[in-house]
PDB file of N, CA and C in Angstrom:
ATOM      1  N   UNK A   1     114.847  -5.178 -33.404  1.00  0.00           N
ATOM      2  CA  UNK A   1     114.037  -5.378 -32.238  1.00  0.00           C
ATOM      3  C   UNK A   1     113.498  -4.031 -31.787  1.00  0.00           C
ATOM      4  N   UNK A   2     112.147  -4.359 -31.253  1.00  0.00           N
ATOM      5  CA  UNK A   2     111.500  -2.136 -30.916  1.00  0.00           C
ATOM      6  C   UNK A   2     111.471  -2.287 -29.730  1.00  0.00           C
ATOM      7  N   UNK A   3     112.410  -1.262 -29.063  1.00  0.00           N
ATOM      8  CA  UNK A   3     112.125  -1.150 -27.981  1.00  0.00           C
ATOM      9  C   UNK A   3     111.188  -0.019 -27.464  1.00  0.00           C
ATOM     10  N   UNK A   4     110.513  -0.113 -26.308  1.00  0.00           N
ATOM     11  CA  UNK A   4     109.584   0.970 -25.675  1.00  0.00           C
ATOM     12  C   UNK A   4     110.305   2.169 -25.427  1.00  0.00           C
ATOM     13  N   UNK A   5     109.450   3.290 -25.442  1.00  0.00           N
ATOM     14  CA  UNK A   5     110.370   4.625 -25.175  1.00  0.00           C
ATOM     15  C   UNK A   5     110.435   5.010 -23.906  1.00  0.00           C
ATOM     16  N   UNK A   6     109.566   3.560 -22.762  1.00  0.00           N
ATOM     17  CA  UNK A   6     110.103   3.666 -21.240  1.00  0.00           C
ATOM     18  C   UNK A   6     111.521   2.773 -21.468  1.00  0.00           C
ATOM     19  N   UNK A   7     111.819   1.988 -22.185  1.00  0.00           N
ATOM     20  CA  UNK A   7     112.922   1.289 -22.175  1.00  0.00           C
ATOM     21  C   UNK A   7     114.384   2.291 -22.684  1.00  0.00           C
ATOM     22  N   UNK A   8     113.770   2.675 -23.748  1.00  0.00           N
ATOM     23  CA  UNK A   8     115.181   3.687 -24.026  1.00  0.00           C
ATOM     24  C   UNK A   8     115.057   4.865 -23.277  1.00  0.00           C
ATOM     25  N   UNK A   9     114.684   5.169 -22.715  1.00  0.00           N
ATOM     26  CA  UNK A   9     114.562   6.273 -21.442  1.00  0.00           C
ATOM     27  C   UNK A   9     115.298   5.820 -20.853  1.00  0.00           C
ATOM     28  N   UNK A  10     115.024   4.539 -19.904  1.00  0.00           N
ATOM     29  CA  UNK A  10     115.820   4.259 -18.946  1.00  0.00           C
ATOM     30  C   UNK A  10     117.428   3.724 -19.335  1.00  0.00           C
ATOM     31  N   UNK A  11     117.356   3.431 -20.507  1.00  0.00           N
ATOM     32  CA  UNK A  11     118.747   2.710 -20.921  1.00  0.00           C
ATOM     33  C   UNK A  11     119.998   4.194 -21.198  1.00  0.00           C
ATOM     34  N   UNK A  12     118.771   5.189 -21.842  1.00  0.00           N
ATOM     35  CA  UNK A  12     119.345   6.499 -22.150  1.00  0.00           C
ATOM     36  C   UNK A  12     120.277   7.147 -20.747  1.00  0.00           C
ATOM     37  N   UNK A  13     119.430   7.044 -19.758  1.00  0.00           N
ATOM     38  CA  UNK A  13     119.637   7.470 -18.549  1.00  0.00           C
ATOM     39  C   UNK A  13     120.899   6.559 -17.314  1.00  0.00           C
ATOM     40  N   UNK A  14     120.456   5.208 -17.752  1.00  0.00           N
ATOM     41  CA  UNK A  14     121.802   4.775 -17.386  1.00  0.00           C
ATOM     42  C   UNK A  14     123.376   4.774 -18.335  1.00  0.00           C
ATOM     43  N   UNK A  15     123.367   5.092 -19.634  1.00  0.00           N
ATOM     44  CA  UNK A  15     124.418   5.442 -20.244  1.00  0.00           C
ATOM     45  C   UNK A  15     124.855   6.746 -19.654  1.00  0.00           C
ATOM     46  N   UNK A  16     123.938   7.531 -19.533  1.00  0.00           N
ATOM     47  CA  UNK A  16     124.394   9.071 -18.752  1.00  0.00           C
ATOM     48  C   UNK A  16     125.108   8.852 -17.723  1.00  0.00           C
ATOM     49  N   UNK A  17     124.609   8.620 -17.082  1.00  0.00           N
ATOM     50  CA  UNK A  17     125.332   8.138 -15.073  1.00  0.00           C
ATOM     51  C   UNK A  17     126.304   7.296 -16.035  1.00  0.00           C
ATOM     52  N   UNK A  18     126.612   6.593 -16.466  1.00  0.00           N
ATOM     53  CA  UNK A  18     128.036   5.413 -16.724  1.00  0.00           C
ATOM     54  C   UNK A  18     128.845   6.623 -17.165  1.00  0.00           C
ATOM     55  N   UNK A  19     128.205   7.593 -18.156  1.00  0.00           N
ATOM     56  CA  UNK A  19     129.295   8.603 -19.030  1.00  0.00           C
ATOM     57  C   UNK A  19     129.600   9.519 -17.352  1.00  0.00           C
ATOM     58  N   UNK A  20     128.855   9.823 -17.043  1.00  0.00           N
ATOM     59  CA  UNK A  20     129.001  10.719 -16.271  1.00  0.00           C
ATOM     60  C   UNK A  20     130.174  10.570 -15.161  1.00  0.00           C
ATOM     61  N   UNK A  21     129.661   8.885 -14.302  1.00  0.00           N
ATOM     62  CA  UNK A  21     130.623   8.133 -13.650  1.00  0.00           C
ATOM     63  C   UNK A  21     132.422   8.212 -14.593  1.00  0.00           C
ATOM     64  N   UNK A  22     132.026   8.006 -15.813  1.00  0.00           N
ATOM     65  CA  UNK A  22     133.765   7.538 -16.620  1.00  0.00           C
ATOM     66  C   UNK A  22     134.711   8.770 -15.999  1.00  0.00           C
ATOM     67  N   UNK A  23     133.595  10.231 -16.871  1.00  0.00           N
ATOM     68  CA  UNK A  23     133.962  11.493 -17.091  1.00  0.00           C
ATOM     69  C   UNK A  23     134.770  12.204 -15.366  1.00  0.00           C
ATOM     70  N   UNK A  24     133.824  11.935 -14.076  1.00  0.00           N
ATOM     71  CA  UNK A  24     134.652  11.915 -13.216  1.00  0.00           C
ATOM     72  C   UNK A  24     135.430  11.316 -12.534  1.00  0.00           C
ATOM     73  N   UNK A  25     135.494  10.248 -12.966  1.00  0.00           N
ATOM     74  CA  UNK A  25     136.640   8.967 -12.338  1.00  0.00           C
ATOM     75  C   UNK A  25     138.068   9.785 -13.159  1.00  0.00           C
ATOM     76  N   UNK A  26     137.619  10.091 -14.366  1.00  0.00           N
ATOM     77  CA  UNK A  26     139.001  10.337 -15.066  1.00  0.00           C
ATOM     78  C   UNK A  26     139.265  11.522 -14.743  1.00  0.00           C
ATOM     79  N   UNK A  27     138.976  12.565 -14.490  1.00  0.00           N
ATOM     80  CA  UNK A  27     138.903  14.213 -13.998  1.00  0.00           C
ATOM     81  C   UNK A  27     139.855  13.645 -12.366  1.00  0.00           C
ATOM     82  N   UNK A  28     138.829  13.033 -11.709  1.00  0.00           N
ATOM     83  CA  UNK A  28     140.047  12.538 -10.215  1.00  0.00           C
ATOM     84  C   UNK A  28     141.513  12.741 -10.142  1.00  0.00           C
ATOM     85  N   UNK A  29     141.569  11.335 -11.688  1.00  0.00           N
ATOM     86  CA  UNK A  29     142.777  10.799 -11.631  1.00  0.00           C
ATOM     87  C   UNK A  29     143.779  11.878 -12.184  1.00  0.00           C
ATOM     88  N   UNK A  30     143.232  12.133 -12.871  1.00  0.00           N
ATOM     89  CA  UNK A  30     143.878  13.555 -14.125  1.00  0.00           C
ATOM     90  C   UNK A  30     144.417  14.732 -13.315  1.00  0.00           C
ATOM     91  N   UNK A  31     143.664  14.592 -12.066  1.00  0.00           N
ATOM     92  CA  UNK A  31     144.067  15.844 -11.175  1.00  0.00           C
ATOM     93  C   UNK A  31     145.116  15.285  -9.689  1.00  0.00           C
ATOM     94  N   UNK A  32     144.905  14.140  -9.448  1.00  0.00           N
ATOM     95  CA  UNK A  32     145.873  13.323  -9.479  1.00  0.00           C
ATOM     96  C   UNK A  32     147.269  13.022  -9.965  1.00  0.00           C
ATOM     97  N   UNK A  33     147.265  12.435 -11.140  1.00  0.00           N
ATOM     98  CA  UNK A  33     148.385  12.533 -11.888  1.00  0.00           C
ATOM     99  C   UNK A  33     149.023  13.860 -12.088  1.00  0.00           C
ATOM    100  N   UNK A  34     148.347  14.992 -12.198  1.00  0.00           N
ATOM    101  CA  UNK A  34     149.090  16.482 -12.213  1.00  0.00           C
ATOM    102  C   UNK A  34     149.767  17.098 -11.148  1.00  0.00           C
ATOM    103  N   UNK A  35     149.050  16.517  -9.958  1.00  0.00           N
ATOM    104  CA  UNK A  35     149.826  16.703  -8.875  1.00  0.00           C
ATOM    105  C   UNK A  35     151.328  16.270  -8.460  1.00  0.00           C
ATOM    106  N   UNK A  36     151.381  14.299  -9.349  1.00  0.00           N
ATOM    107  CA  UNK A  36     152.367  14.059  -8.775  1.00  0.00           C
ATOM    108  C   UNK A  36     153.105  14.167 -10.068  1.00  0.00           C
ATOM    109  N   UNK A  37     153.207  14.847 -11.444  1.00  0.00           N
ATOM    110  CA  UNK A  37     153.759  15.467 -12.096  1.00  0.00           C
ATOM    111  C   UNK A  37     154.587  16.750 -11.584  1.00  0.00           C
ATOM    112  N   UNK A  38     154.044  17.499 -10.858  1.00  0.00           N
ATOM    113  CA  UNK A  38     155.037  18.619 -10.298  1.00  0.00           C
ATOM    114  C   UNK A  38     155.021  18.409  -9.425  1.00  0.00           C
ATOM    115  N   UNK A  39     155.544  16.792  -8.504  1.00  0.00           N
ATOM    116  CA  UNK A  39     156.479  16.479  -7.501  1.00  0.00           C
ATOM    117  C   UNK A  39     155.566  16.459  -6.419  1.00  0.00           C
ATOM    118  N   UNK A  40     154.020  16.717  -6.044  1.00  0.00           N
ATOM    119  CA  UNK A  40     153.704  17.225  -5.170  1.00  0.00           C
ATOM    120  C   UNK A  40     152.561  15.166  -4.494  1.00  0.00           C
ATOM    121  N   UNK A  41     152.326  15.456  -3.597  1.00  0.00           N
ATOM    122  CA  UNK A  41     151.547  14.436  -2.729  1.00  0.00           C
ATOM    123  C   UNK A  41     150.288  14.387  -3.344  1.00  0.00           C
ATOM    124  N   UNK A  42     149.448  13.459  -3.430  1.00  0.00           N
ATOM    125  CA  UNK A  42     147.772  13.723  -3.673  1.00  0.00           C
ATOM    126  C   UNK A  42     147.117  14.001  -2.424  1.00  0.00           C
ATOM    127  N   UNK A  43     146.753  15.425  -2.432  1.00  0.00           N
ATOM    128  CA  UNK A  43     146.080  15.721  -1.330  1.00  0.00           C
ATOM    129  C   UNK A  43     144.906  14.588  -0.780  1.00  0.00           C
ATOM    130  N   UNK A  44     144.619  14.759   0.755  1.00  0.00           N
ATOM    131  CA  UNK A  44     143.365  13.605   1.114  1.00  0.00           C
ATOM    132  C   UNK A  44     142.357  14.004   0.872  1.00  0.00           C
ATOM    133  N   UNK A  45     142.042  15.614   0.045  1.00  0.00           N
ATOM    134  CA  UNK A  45     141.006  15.319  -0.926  1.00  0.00           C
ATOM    135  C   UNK A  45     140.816  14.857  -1.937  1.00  0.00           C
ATOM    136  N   UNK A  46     142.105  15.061  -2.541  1.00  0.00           N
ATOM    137  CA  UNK A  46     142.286  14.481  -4.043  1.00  0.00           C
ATOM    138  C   UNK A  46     142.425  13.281  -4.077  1.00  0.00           C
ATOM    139  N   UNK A  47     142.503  12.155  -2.887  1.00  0.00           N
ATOM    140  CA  UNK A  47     142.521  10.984  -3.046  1.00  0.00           C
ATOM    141  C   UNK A  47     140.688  10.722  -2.821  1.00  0.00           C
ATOM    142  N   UNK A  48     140.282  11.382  -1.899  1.00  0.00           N
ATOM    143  CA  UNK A  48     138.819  11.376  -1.271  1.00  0.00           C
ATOM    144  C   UNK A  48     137.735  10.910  -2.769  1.00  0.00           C
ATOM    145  N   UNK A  49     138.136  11.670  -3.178  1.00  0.00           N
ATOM    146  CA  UNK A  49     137.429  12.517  -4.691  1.00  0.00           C
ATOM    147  C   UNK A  49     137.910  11.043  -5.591  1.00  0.00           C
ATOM    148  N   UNK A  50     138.593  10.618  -5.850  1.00  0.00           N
ATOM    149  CA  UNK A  50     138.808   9.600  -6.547  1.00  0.00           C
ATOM    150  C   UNK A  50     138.384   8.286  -6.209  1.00  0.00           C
ATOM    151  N   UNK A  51     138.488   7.933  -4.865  1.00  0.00           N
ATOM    152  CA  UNK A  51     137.525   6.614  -4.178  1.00  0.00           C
ATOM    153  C   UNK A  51     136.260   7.232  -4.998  1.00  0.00           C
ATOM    154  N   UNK A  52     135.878   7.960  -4.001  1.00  0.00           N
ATOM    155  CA  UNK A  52     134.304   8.544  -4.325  1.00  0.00           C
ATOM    156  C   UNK A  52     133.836   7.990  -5.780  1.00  0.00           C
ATOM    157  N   UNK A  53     134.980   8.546  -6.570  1.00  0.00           N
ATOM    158  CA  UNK A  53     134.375   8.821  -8.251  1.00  0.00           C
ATOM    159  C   UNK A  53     134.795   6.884  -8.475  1.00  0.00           C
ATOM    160  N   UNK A  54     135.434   6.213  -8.076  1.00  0.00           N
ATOM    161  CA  UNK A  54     135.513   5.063  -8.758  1.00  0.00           C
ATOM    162  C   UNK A  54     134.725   4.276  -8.257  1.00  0.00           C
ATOM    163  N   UNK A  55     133.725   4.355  -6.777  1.00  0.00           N
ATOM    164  CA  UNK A  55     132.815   3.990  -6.474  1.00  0.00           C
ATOM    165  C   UNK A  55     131.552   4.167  -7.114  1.00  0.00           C
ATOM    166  N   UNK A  56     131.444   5.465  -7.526  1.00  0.00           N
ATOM    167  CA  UNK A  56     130.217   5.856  -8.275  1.00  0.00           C
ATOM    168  C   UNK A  56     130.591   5.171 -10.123  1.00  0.00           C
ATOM    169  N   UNK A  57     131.772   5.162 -10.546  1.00  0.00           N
ATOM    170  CA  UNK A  57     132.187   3.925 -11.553  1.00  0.00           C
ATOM    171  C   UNK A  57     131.275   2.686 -11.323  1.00  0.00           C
ATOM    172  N   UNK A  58     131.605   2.091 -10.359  1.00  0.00           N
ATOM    173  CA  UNK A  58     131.513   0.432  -9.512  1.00  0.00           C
ATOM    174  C   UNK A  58     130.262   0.745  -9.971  1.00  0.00           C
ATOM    175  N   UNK A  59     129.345   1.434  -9.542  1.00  0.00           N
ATOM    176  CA  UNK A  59     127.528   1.338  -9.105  1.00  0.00           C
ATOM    177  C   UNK A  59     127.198   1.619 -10.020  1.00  0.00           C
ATOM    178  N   UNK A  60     127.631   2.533 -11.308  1.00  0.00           N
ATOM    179  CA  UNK A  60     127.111   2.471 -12.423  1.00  0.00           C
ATOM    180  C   UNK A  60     127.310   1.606 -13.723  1.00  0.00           C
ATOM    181  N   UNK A  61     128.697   0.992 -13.724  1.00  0.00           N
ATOM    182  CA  UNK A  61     128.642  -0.576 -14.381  1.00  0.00           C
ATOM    183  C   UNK A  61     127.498  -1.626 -13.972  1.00  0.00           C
ATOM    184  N   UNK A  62     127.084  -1.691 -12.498  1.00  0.00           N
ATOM    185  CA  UNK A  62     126.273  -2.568 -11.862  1.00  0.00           C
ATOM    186  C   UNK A  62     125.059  -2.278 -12.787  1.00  0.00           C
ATOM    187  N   UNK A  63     124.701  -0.619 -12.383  1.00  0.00           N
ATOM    188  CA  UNK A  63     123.619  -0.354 -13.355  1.00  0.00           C
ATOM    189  C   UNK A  63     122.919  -1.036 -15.334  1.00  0.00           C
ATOM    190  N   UNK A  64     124.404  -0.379 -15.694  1.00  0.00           N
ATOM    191  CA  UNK A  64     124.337  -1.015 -16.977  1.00  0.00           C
ATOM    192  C   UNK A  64     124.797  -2.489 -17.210  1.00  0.00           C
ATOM    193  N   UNK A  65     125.039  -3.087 -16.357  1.00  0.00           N
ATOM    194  CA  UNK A  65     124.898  -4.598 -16.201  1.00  0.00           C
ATOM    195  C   UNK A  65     123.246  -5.027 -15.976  1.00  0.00           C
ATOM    196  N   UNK A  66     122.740  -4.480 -15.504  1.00  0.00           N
ATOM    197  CA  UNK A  66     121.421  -4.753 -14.862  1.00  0.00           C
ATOM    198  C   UNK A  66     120.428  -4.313 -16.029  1.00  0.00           C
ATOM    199  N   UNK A  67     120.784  -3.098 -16.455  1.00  0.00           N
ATOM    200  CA  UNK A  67     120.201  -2.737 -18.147  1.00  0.00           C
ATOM    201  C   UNK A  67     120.477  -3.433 -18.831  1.00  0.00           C
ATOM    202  N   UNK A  68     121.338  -4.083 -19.531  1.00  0.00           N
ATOM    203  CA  UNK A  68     121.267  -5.171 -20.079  1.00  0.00           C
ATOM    204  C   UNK A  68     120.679  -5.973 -20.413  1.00  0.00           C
ATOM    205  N   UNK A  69     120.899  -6.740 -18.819  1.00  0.00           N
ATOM    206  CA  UNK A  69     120.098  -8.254 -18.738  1.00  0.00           C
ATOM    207  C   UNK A  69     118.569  -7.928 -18.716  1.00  0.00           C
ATOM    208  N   UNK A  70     117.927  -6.667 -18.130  1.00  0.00           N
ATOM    209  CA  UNK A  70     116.820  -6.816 -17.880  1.00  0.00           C
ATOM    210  C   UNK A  70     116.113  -6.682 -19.646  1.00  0.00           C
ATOM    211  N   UNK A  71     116.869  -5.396 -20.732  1.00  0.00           N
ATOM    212  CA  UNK A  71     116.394  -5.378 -22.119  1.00  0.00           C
ATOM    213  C   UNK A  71     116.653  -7.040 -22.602  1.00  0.00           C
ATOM    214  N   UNK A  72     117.628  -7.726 -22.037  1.00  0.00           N
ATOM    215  CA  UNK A  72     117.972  -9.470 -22.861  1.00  0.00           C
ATOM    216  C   UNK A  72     116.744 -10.579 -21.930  1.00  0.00           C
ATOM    217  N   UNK A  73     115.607 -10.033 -20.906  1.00  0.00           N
ATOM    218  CA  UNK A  73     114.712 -10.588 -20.575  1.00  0.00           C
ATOM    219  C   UNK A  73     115.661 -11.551 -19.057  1.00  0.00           C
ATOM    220  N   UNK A  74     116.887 -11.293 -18.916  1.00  0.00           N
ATOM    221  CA  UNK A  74     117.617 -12.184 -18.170  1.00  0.00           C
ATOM    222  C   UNK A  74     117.430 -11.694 -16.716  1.00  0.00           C
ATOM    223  N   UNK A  75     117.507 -12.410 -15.836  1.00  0.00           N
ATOM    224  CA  UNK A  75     117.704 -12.856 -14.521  1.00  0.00           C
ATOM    225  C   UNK A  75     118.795 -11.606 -14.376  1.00  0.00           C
ATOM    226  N   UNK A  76     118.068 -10.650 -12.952  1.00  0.00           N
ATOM    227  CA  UNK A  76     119.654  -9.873 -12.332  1.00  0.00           C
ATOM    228  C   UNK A  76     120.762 -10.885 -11.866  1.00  0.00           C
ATOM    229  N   UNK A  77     122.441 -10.084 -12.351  1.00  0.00           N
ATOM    230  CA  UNK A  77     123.123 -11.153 -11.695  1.00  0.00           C
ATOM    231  C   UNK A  77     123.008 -11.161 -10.259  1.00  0.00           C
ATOM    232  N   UNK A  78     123.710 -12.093  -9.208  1.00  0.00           N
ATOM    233  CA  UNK A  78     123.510 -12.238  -7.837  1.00  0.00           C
ATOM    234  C   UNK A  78     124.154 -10.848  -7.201  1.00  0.00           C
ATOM    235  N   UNK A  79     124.208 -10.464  -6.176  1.00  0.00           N
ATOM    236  CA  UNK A  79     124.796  -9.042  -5.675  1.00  0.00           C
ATOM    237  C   UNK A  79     126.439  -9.122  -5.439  1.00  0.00           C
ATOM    238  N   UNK A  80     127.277  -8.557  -5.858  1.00  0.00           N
ATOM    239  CA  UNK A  80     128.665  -9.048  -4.988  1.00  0.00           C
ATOM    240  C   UNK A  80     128.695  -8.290  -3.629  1.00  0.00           C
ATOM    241  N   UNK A  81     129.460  -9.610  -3.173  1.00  0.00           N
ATOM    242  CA  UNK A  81     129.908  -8.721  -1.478  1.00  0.00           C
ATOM    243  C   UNK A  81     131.312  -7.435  -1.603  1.00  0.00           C
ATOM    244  N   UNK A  82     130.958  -6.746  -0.519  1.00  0.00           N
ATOM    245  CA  UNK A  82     131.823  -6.105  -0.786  1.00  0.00           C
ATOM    246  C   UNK A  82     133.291  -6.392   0.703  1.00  0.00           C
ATOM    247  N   UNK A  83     134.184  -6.568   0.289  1.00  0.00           N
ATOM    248  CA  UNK A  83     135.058  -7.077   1.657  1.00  0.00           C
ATOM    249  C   UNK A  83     135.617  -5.746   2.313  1.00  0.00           C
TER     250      UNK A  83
END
């Protein structure tokens, strides 16, 4: 199947943000987990920093969910709420 080189642009660009999103979600946790390796609390930045990064996770799955469907010609899915 050929895709347009506005299409792999944009698909290029949302794999980035998803890599990018993985790369600091796991850096968070990693700094996280090292903390409570030598006994110590996760600071309320170091927890800050990890919401943050698994939020920016959340919005960039949405993304490449939405890349997807839009290269498979499909309908965006509906929005989820957030509680």
């Amino acid at each position: 199947m050929y895709q347009s080189a506005e299409d792999a642009k944009l698909s290029g660009a949302v794999r980035e943000t998803l890599a990018s999103a993985v790369a600091e979600c796991c850096s968070a946790l990693h700094e996280i987990a090292e903390a409570a390796d030598h006994g110590r609390a996760a600071s309320p930045e170091q927890l800050e920093r990890a919401f943050e990064a698994m939020l920016q996770l959340e919005n960039a799955e949405t993304l490449s969910e939405l890349d997807v469907g839009r290269r498979r010609g499909a309908r965006p899915p509906p929005l989820r709420s957030v509680h």
